[in-house]
N, C-alpha and C. Protein backbone atom coordinates (compact mmCIF):
# COMPACT_ATOMS: atom_id res chain seq x y z
N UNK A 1 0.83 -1.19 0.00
CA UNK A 1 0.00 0.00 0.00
C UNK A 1 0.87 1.25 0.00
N UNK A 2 1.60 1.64 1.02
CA UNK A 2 2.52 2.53 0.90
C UNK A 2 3.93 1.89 1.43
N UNK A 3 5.14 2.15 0.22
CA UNK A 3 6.15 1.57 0.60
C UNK A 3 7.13 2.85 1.25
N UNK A 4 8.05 1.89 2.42
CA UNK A 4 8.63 3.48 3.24
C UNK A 4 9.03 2.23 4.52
N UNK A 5 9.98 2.98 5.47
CA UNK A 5 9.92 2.35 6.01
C UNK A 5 8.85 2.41 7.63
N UNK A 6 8.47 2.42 7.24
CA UNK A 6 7.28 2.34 8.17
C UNK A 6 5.84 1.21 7.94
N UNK A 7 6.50 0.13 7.23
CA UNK A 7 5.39 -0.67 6.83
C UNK A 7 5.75 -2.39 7.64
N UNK A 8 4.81 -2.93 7.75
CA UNK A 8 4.68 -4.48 8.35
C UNK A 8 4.12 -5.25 7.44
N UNK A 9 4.16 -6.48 7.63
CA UNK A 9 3.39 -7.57 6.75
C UNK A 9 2.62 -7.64 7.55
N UNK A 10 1.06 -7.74 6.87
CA UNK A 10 0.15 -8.33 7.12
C UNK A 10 -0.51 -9.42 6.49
N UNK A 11 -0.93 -10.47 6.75
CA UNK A 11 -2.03 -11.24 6.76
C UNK A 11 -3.12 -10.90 6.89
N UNK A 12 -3.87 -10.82 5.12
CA UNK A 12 -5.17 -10.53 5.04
C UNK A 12 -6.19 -11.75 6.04
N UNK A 13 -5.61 -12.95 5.72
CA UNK A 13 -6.49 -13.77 6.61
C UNK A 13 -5.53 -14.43 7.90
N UNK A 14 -5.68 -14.12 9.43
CA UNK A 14 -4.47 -14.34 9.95
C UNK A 14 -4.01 -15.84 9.76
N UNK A 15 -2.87 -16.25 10.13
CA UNK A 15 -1.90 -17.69 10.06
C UNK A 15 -2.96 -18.46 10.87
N UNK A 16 -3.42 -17.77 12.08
CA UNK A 16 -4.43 -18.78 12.83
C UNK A 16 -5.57 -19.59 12.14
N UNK A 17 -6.02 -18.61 11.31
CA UNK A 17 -7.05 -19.03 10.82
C UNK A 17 -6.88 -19.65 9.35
N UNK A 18 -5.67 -19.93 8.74
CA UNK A 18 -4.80 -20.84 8.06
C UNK A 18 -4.79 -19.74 6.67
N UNK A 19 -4.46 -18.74 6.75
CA UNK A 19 -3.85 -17.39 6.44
C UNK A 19 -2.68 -17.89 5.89
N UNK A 20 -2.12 -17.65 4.45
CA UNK A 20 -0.56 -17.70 4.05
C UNK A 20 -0.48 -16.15 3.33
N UNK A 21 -1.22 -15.79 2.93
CA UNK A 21 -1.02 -14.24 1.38
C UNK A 21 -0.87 -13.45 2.44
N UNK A 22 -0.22 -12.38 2.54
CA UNK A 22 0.71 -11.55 2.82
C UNK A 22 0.95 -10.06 1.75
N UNK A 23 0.88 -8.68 2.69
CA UNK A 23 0.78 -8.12 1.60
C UNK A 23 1.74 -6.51 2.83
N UNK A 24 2.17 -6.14 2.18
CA UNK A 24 3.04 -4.63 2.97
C UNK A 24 2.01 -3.68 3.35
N UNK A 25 1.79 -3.46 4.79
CA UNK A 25 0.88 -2.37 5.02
C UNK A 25 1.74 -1.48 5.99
N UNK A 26 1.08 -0.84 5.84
CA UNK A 26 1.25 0.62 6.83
C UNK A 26 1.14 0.38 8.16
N UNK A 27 2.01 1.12 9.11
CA UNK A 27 2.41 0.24 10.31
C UNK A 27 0.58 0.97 11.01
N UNK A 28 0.70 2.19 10.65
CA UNK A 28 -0.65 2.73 11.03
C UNK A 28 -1.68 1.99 10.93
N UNK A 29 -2.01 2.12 9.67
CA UNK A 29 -3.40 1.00 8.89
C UNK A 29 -3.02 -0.32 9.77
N UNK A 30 -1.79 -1.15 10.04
CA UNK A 30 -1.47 -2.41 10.63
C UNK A 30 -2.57 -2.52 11.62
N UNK A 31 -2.07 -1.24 12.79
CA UNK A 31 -2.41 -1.45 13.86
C UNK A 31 -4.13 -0.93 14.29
N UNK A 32 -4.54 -0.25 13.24
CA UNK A 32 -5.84 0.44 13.33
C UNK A 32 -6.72 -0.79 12.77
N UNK A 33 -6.29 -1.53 11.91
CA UNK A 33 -6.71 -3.03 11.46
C UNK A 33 -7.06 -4.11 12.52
N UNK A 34 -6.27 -4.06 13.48
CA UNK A 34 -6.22 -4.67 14.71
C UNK A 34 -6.67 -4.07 15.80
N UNK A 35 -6.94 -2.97 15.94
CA UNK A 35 -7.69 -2.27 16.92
C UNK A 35 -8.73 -2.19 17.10
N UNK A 36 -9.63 -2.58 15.63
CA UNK A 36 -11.03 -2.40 15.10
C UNK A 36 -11.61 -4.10 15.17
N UNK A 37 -10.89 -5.00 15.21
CA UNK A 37 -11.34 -6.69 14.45
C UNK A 37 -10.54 -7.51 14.75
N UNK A 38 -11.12 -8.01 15.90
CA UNK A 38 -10.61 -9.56 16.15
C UNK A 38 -9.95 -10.54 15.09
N UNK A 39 -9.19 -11.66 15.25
CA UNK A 39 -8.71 -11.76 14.30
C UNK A 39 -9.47 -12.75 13.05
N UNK A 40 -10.64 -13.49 14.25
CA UNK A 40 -12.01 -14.25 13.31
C UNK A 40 -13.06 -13.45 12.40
N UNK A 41 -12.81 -11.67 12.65
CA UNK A 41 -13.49 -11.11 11.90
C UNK A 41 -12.67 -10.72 10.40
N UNK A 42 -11.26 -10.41 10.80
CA UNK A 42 -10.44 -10.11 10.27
C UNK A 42 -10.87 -11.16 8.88
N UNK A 43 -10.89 -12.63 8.99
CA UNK A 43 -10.57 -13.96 8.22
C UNK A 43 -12.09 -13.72 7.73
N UNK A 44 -13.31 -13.73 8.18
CA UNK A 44 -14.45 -13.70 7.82
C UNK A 44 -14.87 -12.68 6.97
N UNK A 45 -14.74 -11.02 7.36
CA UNK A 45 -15.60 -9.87 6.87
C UNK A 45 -14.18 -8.93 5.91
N UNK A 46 -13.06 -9.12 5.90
CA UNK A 46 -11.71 -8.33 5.46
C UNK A 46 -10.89 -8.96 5.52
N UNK A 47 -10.93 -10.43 3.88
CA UNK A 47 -9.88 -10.95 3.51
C UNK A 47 -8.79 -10.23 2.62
N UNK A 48 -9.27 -9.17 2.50
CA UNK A 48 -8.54 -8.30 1.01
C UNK A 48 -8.49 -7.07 1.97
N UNK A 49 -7.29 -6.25 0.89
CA UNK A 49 -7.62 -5.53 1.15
C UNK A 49 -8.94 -4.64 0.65
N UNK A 50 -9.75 -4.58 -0.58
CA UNK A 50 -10.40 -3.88 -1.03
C UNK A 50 -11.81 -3.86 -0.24
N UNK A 51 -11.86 -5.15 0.53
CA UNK A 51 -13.08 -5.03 1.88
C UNK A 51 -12.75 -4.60 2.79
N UNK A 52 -11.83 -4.04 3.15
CA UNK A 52 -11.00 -3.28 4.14
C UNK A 52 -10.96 -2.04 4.21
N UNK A 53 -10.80 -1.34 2.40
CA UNK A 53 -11.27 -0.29 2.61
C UNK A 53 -12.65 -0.26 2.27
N UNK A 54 -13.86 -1.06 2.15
CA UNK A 54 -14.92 -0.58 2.09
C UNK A 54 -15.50 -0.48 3.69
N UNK A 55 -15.29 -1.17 4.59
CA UNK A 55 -15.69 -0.76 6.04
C UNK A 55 -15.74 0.13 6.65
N UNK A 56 -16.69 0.75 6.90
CA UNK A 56 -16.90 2.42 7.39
C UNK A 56 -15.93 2.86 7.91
N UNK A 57 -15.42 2.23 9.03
CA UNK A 57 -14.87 2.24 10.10
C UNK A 57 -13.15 2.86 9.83
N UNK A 58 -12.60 2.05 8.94
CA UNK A 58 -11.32 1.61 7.94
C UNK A 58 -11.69 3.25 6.86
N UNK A 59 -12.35 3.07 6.17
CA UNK A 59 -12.73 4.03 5.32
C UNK A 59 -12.95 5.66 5.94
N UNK A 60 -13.13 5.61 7.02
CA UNK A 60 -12.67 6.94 7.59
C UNK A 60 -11.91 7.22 8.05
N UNK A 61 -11.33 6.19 8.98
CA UNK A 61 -9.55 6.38 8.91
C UNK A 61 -8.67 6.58 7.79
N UNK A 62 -8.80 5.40 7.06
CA UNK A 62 -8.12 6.28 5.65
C UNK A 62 -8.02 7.50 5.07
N UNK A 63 -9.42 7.98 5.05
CA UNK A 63 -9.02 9.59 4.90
C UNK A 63 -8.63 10.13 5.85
N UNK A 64 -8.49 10.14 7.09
CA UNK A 64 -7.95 10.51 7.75
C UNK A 64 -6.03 10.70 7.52
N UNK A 65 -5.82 9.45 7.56
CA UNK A 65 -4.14 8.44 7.61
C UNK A 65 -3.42 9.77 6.33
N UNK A 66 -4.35 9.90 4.72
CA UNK A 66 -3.81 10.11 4.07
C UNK A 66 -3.61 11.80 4.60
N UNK A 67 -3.63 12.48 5.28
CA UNK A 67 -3.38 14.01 5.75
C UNK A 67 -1.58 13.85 6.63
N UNK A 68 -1.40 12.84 7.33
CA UNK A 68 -0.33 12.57 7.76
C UNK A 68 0.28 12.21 6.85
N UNK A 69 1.99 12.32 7.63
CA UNK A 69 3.32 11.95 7.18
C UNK A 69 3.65 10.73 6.81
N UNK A 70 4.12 10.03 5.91
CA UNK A 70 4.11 8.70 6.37
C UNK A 70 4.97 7.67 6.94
N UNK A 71 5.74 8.75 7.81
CA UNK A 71 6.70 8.33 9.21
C UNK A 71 5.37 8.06 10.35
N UNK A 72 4.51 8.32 10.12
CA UNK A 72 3.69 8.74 11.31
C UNK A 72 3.16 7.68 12.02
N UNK A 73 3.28 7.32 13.14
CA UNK A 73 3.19 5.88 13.69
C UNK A 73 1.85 6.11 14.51
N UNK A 74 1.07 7.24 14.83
CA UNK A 74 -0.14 7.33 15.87
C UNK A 74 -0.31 6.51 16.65
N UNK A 75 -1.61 6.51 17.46
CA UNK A 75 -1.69 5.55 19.00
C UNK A 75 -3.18 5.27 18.91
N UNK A 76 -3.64 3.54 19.05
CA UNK A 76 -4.45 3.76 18.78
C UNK A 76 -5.18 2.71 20.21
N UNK A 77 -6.53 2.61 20.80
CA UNK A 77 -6.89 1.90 21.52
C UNK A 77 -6.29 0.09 21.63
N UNK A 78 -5.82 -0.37 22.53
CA UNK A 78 -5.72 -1.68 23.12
C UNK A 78 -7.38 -1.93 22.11
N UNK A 79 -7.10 -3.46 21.33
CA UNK A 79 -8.44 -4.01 21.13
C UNK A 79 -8.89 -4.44 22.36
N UNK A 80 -10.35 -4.81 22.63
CA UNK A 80 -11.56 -4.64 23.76
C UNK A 80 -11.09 -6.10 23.86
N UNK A 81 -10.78 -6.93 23.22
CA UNK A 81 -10.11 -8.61 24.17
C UNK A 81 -8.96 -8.25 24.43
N UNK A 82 -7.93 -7.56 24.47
CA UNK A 82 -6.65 -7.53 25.22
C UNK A 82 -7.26 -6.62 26.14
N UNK A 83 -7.88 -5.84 26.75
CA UNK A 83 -7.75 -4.75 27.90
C UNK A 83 -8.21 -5.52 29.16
N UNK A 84 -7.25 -5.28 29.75
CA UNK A 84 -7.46 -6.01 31.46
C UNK A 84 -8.56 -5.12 32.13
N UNK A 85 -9.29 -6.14 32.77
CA UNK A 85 -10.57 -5.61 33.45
C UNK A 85 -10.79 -5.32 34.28
């Protein structure tokens, strides 16, 4: 998506869920990907990326993401199954 160094591999469908395709994302988009979707939703509802950006959610961050630098690492919520209770 954007090459720089600020990018990770992701797994459109994770390894757990028997995930191999692999594609360079944005460490941002990485982690806003994971902040938003478990990783059974991830495999179910946003195997691609192009359902990824159709998700409201994703799709307003994106416009967002594209106003920043793309050093820009932001901070984004612990997903709601990692936060200690």
């Amino acid at each position: 998506m954007i090459a720089g160094p600020s990018v990770d591999r992701h797994h459109w469908i994770p390894r757990k869920e028997g995930g191999r395709h692999w594609d360079w994302l944005h460490r941002l988009c990485h982690k806003k990907l994971h902040s938003l979707h478990d990783e059974k939703t991830l495999a179910r509802d946003l195997p691609d990326a192009r359902s990824a950006r159709a998700d409201p959610e994703i799709a307003k961050f994106i416009k967002w993401a594209r106003k920043q630098p793309p050093e820009a690492m932001g901070r984004h919520a612990k997903p709601k199954r990692r936060r200690k209770r």
